[in-house]
PDB file of N, CA and C in Angstrom:
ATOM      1  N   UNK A   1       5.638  -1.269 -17.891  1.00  0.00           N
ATOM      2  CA  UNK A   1       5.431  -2.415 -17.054  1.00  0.00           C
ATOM      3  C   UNK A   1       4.519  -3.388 -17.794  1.00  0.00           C
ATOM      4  N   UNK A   2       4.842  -4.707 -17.542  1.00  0.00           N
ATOM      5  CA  UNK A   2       3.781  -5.696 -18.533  1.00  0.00           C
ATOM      6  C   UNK A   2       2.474  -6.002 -17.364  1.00  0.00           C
ATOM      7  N   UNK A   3       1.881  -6.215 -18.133  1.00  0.00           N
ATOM      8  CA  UNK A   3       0.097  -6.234 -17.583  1.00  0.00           C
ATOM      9  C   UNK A   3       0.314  -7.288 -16.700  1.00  0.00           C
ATOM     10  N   UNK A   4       1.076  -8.356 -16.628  1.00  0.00           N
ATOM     11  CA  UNK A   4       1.790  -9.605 -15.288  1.00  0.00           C
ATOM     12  C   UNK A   4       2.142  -8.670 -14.237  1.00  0.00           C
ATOM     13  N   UNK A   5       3.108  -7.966 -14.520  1.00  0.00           N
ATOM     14  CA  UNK A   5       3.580  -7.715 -13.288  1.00  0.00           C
ATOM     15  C   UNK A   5       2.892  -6.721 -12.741  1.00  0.00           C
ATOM     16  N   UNK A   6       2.394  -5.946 -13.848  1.00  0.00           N
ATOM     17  CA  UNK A   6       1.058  -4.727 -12.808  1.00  0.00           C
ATOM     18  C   UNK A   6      -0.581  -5.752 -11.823  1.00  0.00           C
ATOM     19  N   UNK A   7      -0.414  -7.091 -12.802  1.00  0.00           N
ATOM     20  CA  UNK A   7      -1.626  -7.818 -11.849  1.00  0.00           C
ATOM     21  C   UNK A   7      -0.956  -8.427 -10.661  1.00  0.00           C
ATOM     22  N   UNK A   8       0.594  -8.476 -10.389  1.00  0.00           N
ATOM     23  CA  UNK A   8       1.291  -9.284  -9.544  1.00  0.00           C
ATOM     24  C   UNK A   8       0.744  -8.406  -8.373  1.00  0.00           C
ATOM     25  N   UNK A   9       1.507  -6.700  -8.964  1.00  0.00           N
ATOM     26  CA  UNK A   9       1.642  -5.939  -7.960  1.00  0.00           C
ATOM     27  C   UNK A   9      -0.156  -5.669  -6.897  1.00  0.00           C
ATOM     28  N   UNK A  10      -0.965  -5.414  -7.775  1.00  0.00           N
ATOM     29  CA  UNK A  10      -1.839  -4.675  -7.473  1.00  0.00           C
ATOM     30  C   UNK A  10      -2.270  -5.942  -6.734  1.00  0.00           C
ATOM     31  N   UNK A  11      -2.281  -7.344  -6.772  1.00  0.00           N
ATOM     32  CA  UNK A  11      -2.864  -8.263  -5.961  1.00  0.00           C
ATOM     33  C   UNK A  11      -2.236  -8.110  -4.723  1.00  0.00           C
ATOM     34  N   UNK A  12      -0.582  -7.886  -4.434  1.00  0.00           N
ATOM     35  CA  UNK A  12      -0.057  -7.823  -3.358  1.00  0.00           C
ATOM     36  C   UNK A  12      -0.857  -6.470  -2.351  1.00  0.00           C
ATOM     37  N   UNK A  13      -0.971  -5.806  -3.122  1.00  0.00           N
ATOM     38  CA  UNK A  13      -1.492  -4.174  -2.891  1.00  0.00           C
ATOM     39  C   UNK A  13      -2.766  -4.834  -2.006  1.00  0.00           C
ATOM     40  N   UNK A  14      -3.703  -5.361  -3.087  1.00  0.00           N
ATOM     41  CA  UNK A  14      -5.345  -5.692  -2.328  1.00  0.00           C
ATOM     42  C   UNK A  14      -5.094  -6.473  -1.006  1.00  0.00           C
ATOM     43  N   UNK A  15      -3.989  -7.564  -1.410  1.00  0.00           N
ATOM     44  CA  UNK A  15      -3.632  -8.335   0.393  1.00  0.00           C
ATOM     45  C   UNK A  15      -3.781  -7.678   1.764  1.00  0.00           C
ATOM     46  N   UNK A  16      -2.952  -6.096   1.146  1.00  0.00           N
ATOM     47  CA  UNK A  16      -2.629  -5.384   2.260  1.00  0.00           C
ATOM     48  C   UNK A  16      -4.014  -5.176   3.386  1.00  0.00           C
ATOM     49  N   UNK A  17      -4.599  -4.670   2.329  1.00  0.00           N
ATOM     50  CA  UNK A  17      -6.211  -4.645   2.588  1.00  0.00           C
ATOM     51  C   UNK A  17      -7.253  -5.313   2.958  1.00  0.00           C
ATOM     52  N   UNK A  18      -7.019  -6.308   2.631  1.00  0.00           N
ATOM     53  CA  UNK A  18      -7.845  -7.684   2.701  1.00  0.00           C
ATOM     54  C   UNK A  18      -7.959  -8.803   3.749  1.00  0.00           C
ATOM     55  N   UNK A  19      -6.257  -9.202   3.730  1.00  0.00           N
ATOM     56  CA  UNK A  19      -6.416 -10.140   4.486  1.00  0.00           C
ATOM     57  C   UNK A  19      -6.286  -9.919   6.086  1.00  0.00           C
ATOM     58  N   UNK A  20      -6.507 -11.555   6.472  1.00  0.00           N
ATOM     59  CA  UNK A  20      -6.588 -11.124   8.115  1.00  0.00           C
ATOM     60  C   UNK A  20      -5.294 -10.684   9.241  1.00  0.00           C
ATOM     61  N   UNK A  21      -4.318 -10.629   8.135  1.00  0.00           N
ATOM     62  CA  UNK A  21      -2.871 -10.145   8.313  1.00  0.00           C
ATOM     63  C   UNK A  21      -2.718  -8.948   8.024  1.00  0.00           C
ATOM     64  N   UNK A  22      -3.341  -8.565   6.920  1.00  0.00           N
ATOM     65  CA  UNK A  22      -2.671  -7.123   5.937  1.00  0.00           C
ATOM     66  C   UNK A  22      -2.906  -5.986   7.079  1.00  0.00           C
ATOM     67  N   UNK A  23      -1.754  -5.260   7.516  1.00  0.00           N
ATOM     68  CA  UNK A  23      -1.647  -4.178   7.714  1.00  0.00           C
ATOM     69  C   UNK A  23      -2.749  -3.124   7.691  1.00  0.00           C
ATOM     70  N   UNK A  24      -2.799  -2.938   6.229  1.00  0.00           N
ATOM     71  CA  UNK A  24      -4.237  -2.002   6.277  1.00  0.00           C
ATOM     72  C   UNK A  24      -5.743  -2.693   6.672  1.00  0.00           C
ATOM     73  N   UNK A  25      -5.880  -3.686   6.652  1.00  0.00           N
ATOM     74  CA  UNK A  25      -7.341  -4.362   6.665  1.00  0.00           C
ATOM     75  C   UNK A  25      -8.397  -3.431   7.394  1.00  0.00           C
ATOM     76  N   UNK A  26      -7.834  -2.351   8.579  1.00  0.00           N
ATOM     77  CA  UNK A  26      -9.074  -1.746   9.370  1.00  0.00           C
ATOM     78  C   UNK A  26      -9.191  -0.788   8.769  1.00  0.00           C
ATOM     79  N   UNK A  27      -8.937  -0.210   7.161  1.00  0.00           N
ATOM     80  CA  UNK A  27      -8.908   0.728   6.733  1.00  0.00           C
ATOM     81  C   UNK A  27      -9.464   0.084   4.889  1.00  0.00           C
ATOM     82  N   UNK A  28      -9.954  -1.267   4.947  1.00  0.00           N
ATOM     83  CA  UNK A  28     -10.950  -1.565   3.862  1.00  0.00           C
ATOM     84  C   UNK A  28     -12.050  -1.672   3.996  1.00  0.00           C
ATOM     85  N   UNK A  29     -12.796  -1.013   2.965  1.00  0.00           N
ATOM     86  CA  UNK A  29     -13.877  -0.789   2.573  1.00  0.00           C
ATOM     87  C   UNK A  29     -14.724  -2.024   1.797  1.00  0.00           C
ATOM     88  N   UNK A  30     -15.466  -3.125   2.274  1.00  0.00           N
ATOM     89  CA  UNK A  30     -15.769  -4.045   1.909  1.00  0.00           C
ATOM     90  C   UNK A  30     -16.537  -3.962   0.404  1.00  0.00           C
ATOM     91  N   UNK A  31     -17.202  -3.098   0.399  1.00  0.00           N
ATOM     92  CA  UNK A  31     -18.022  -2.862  -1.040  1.00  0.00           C
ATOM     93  C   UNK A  31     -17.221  -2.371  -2.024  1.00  0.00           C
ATOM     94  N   UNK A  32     -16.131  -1.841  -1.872  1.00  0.00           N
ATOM     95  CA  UNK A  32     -15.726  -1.147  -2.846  1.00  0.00           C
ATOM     96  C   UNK A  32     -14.350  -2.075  -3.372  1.00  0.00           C
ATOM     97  N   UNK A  33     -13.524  -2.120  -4.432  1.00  0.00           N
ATOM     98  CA  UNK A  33     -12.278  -2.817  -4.707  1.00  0.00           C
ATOM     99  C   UNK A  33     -10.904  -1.411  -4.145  1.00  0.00           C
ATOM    100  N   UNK A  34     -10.491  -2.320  -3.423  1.00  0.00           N
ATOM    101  CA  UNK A  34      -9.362  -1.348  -2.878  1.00  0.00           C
ATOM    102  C   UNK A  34      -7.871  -1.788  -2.853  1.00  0.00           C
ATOM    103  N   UNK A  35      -6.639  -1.481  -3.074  1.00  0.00           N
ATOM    104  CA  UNK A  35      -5.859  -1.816  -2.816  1.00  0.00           C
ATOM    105  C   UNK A  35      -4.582  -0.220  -2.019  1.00  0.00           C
ATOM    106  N   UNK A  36      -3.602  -1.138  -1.170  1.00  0.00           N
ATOM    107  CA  UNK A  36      -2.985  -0.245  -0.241  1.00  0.00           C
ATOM    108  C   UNK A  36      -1.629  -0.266  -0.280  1.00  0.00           C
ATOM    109  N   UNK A  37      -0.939   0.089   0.386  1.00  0.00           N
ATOM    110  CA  UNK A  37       0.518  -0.137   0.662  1.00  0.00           C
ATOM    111  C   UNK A  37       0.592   1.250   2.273  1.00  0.00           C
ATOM    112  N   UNK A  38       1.628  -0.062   2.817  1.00  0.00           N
ATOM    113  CA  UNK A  38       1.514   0.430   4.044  1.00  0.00           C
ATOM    114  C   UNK A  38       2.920   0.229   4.302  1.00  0.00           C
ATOM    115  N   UNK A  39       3.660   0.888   5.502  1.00  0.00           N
ATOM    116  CA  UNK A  39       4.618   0.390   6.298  1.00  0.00           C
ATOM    117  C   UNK A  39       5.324   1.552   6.004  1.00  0.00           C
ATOM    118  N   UNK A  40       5.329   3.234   5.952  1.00  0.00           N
ATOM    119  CA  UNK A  40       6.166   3.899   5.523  1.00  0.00           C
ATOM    120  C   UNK A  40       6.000   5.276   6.920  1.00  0.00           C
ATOM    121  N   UNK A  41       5.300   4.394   7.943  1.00  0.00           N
ATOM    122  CA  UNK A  41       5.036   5.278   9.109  1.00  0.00           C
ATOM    123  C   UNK A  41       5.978   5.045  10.166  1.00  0.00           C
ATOM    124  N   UNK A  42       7.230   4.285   9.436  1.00  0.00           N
ATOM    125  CA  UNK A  42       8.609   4.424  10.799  1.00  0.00           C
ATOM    126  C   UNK A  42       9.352   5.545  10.583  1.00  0.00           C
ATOM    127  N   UNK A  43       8.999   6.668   9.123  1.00  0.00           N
ATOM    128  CA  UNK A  43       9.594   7.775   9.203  1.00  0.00           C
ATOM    129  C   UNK A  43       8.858   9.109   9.947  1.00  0.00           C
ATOM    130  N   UNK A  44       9.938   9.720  10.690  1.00  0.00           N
ATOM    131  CA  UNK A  44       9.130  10.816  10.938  1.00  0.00           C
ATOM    132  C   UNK A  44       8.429  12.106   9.769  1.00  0.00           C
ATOM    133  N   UNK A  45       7.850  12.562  10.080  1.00  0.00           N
ATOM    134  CA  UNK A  45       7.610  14.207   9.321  1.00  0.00           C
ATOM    135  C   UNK A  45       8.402  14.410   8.253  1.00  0.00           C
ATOM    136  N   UNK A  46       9.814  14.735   9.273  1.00  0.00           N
ATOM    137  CA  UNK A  46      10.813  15.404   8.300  1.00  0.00           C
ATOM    138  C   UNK A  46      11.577  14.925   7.591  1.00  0.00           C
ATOM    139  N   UNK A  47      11.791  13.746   7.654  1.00  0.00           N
ATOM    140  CA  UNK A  47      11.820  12.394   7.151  1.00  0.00           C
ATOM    141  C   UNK A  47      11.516  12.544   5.820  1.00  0.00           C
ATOM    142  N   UNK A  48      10.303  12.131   6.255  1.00  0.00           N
ATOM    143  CA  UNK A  48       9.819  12.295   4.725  1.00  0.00           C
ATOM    144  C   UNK A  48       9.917  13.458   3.495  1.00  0.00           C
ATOM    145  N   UNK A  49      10.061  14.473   4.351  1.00  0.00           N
ATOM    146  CA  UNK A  49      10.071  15.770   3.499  1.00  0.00           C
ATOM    147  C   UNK A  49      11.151  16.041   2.798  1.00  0.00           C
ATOM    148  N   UNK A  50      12.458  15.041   3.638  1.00  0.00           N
ATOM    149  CA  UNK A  50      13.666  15.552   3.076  1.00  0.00           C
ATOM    150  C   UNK A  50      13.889  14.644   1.771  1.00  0.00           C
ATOM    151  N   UNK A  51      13.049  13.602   2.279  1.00  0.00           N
ATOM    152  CA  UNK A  51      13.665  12.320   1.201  1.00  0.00           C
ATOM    153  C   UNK A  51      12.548  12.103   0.383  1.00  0.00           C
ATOM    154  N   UNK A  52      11.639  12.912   0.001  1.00  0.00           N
ATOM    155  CA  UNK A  52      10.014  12.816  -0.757  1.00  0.00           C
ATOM    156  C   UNK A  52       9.786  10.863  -0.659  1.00  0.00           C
ATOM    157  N   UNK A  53       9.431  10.433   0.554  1.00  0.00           N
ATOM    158  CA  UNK A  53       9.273   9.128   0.604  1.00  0.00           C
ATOM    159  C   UNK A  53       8.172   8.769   0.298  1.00  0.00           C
ATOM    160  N   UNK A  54       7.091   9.950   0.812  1.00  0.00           N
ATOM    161  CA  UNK A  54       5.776   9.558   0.302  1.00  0.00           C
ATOM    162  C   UNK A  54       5.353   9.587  -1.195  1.00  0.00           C
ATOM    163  N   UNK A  55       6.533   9.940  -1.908  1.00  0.00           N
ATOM    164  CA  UNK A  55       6.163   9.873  -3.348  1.00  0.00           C
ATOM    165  C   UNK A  55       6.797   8.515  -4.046  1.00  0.00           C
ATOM    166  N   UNK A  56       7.472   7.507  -3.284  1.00  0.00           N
ATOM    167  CA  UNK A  56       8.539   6.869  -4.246  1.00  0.00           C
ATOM    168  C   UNK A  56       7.788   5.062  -4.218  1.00  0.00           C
ATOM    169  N   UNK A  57       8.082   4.942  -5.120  1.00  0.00           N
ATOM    170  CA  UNK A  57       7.034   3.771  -5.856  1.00  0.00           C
ATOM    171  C   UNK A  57       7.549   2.631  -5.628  1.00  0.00           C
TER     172      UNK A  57
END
């Protein structure tokens, strides 16, 4: 991956966190640099287990 598109990504990532929109925001840590990704909690359990979702990038 070129160092652009890893700073593209990881800024979208910190949004999640950050802003007064992002999804995760009640789950940032103001002192620290954090970034998130969220939205993968419309699968159930088994869901996930069958399709390793929580691993896929």
């Amino acid at each position: 991956m070129k160092d652009s598109t890893a700073f593209i990504v990881t800024d979208m990532l910190k949004s999640v966190m950050k802003e007064p929109y992002g999804t995760g925001r009640l789950a940032n840590i103001p002192s620290l640099p954090v970034a998130g990704k969220t939205g993968s909690t419309n699968f159930t359990p088994e869901q996930r287990a069958a399709n390793n979702i929580h691993l896929r990038v």
